[in-house]
N, C-alpha and C. Protein backbone atom coordinates (compact mmCIF):
# COMPACT_ATOMS: atom_id res chain seq x y z
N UNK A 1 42.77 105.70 75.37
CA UNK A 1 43.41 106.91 75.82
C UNK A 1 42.51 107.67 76.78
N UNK A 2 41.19 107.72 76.53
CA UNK A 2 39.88 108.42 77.22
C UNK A 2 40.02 107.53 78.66
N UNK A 3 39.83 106.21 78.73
CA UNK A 3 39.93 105.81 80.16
C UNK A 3 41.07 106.11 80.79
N UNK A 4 42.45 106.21 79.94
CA UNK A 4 43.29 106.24 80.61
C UNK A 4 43.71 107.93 81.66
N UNK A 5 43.02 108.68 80.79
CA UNK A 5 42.77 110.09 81.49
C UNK A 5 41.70 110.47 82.35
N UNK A 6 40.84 109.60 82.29
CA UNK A 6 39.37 108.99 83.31
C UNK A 6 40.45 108.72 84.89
N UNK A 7 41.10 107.65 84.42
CA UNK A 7 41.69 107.08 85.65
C UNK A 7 42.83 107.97 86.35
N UNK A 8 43.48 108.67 85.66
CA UNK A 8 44.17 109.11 85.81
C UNK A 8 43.46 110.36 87.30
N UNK A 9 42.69 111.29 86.62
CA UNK A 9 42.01 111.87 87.42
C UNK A 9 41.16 111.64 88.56
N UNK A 10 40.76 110.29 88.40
CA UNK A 10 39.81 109.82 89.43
C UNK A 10 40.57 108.95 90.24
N UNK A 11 42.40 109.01 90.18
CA UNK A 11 43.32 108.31 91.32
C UNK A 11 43.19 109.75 92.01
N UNK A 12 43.53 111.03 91.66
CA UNK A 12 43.95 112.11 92.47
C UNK A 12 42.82 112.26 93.33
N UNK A 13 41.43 112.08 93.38
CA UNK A 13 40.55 112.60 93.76
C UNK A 13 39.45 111.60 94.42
N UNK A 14 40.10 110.79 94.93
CA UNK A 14 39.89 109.29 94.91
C UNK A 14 39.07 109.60 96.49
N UNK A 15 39.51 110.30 97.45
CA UNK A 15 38.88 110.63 98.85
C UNK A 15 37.36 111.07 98.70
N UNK A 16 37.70 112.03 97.71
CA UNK A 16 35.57 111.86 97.86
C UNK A 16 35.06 111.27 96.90
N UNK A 17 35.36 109.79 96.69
CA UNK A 17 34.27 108.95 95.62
C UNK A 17 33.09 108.89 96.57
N UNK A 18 33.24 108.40 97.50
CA UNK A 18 32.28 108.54 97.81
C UNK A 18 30.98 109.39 98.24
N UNK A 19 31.31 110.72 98.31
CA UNK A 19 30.58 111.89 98.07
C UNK A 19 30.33 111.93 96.73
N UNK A 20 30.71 112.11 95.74
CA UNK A 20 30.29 111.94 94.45
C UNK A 20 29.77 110.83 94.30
N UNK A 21 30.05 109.51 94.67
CA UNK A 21 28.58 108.35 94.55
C UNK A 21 27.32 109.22 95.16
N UNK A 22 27.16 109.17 96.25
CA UNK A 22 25.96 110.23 96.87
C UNK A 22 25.43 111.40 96.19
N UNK A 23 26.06 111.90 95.44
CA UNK A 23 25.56 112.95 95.02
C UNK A 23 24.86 112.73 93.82
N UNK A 24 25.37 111.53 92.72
CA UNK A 24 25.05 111.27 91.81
C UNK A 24 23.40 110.36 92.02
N UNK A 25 23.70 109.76 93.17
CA UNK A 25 22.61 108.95 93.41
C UNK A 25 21.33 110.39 93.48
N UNK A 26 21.57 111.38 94.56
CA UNK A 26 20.43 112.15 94.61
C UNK A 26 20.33 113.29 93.70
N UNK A 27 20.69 112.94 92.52
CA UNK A 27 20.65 114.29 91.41
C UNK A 27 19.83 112.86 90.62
N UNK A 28 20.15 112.17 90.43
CA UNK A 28 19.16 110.91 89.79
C UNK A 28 17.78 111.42 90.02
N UNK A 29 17.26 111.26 91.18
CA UNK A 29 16.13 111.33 91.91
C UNK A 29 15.90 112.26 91.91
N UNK A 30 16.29 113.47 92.31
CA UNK A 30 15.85 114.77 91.58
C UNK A 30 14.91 114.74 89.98
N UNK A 31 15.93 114.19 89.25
CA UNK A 31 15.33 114.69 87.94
C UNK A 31 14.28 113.79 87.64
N UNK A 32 14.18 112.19 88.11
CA UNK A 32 12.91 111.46 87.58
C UNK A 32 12.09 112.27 88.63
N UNK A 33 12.15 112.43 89.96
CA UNK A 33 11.02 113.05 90.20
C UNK A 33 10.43 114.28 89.72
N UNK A 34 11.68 115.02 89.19
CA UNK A 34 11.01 116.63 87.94
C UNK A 34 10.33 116.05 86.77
N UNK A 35 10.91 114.80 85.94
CA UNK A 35 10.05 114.30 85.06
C UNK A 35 8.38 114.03 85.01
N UNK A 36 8.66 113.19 86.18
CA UNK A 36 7.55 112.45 86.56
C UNK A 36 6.25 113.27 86.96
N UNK A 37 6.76 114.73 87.96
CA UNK A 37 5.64 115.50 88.19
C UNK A 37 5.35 116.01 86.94
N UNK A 38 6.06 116.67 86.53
CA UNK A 38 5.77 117.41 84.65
C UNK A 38 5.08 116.38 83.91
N UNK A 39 5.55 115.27 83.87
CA UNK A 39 4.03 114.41 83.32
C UNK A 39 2.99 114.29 83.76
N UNK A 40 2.65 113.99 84.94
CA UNK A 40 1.85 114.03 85.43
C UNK A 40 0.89 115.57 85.35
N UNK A 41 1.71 116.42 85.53
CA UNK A 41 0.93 117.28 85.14
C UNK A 41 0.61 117.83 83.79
N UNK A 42 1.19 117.11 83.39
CA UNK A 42 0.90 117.02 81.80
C UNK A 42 -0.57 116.12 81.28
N UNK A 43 -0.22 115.27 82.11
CA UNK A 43 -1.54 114.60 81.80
C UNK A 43 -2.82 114.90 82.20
N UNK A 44 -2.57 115.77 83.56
CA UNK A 44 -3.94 116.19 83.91
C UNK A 44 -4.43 117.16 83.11
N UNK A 45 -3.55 118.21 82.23
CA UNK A 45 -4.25 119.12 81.63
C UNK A 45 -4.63 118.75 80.08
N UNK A 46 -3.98 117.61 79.31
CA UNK A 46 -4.49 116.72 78.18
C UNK A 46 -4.71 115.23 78.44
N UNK A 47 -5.46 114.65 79.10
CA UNK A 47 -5.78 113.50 79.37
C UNK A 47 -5.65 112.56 78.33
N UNK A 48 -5.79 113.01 76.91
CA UNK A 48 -5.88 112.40 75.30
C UNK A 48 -4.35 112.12 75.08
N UNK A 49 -3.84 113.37 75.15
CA UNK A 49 -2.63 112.59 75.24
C UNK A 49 -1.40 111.63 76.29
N UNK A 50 -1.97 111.26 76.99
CA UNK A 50 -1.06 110.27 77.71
C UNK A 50 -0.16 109.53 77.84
N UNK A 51 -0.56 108.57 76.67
CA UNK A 51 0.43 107.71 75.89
C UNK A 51 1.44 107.76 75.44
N UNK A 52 1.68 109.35 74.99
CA UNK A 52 2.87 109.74 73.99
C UNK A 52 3.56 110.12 75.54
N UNK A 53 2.78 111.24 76.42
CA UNK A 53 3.68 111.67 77.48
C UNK A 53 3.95 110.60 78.43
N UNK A 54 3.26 109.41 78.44
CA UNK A 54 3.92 108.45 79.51
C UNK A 54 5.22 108.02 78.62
N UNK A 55 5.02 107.27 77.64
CA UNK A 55 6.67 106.85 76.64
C UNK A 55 7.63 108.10 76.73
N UNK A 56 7.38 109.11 76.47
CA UNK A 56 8.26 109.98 76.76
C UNK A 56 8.91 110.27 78.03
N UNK A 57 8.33 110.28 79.05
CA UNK A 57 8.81 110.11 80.15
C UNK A 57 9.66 109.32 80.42
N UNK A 58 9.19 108.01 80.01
CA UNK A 58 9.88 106.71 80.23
C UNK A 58 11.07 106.77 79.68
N UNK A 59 11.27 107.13 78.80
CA UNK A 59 12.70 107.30 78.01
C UNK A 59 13.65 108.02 78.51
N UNK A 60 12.89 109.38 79.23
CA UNK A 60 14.06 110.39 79.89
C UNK A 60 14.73 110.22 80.77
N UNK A 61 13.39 109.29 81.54
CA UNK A 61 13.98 108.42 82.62
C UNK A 61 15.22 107.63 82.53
N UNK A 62 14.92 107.00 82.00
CA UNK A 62 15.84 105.66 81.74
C UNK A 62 17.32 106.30 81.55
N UNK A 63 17.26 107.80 80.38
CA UNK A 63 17.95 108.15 80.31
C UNK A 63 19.14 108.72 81.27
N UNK A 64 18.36 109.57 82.23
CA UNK A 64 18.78 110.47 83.48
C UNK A 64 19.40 109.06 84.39
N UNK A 65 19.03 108.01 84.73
CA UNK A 65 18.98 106.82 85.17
C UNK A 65 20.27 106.62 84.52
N UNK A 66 20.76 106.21 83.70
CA UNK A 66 21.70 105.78 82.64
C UNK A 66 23.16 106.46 83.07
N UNK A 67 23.02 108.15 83.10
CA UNK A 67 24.08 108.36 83.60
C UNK A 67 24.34 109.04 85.20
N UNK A 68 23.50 108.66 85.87
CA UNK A 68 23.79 108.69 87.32
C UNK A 68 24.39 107.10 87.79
N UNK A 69 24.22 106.13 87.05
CA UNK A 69 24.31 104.92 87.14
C UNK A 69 26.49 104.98 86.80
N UNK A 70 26.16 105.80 85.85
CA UNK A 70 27.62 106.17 85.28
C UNK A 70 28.15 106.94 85.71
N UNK A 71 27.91 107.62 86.60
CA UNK A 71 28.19 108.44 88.01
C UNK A 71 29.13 107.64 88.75
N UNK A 72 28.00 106.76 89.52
CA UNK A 72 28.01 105.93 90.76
C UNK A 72 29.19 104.85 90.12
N UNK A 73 29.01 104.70 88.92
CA UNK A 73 30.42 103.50 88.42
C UNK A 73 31.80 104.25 88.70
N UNK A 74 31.81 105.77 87.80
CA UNK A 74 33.15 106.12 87.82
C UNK A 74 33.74 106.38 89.49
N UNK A 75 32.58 106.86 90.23
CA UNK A 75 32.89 107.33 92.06
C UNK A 75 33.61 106.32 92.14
N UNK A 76 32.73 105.16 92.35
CA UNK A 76 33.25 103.65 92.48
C UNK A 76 34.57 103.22 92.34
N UNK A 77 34.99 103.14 91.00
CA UNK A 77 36.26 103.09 90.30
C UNK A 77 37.09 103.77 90.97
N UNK A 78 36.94 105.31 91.47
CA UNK A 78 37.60 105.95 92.42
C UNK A 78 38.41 105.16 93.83
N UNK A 79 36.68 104.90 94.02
CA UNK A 79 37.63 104.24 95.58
C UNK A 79 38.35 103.00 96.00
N UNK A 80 38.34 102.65 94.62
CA UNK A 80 39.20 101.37 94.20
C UNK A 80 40.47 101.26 94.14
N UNK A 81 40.67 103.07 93.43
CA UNK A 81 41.95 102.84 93.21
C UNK A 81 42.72 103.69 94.30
């Protein structure tokens, strides 16, 4: 029922998938690069802990990654239909 109201909406609005692919792509990149500096500067001011803040990072990443990826699918799907 959820896809079917997914699709439903993303036939009407189907002209800017591709602006919404784009956009999703650079809100991605936005946030690993907000991650990435915040670790980093995380690490310079506790060097001891690293380890925990590199895995952590890594995860948010992946995360933020995960649904810009699911962004760029639903745009997609858009201009399909």
């Amino acid at each position: 029922m959820t896809l079917a109201l997914l699709q439903e909406a993303v036939a009407s609005y189907g002209a800017f998938a591709a602006i919404g692919a784009g956009l999703a792509a650079i809100g991605g990149g936005i946030g690993v690069g907000k991650i990435g500096g915040a670790a980093m500067e995380a690490m310079a001011r506790q060097p001891e802990m690293q380890g925990k803040l590199q895995g952590s990072a890594i995860v948010l990443i992946a995360f933020i990654e995960a649904v810009a990826l699911f962004a760029v699918v639903v745009s997609f799907l858009a201009m399909s239909a």
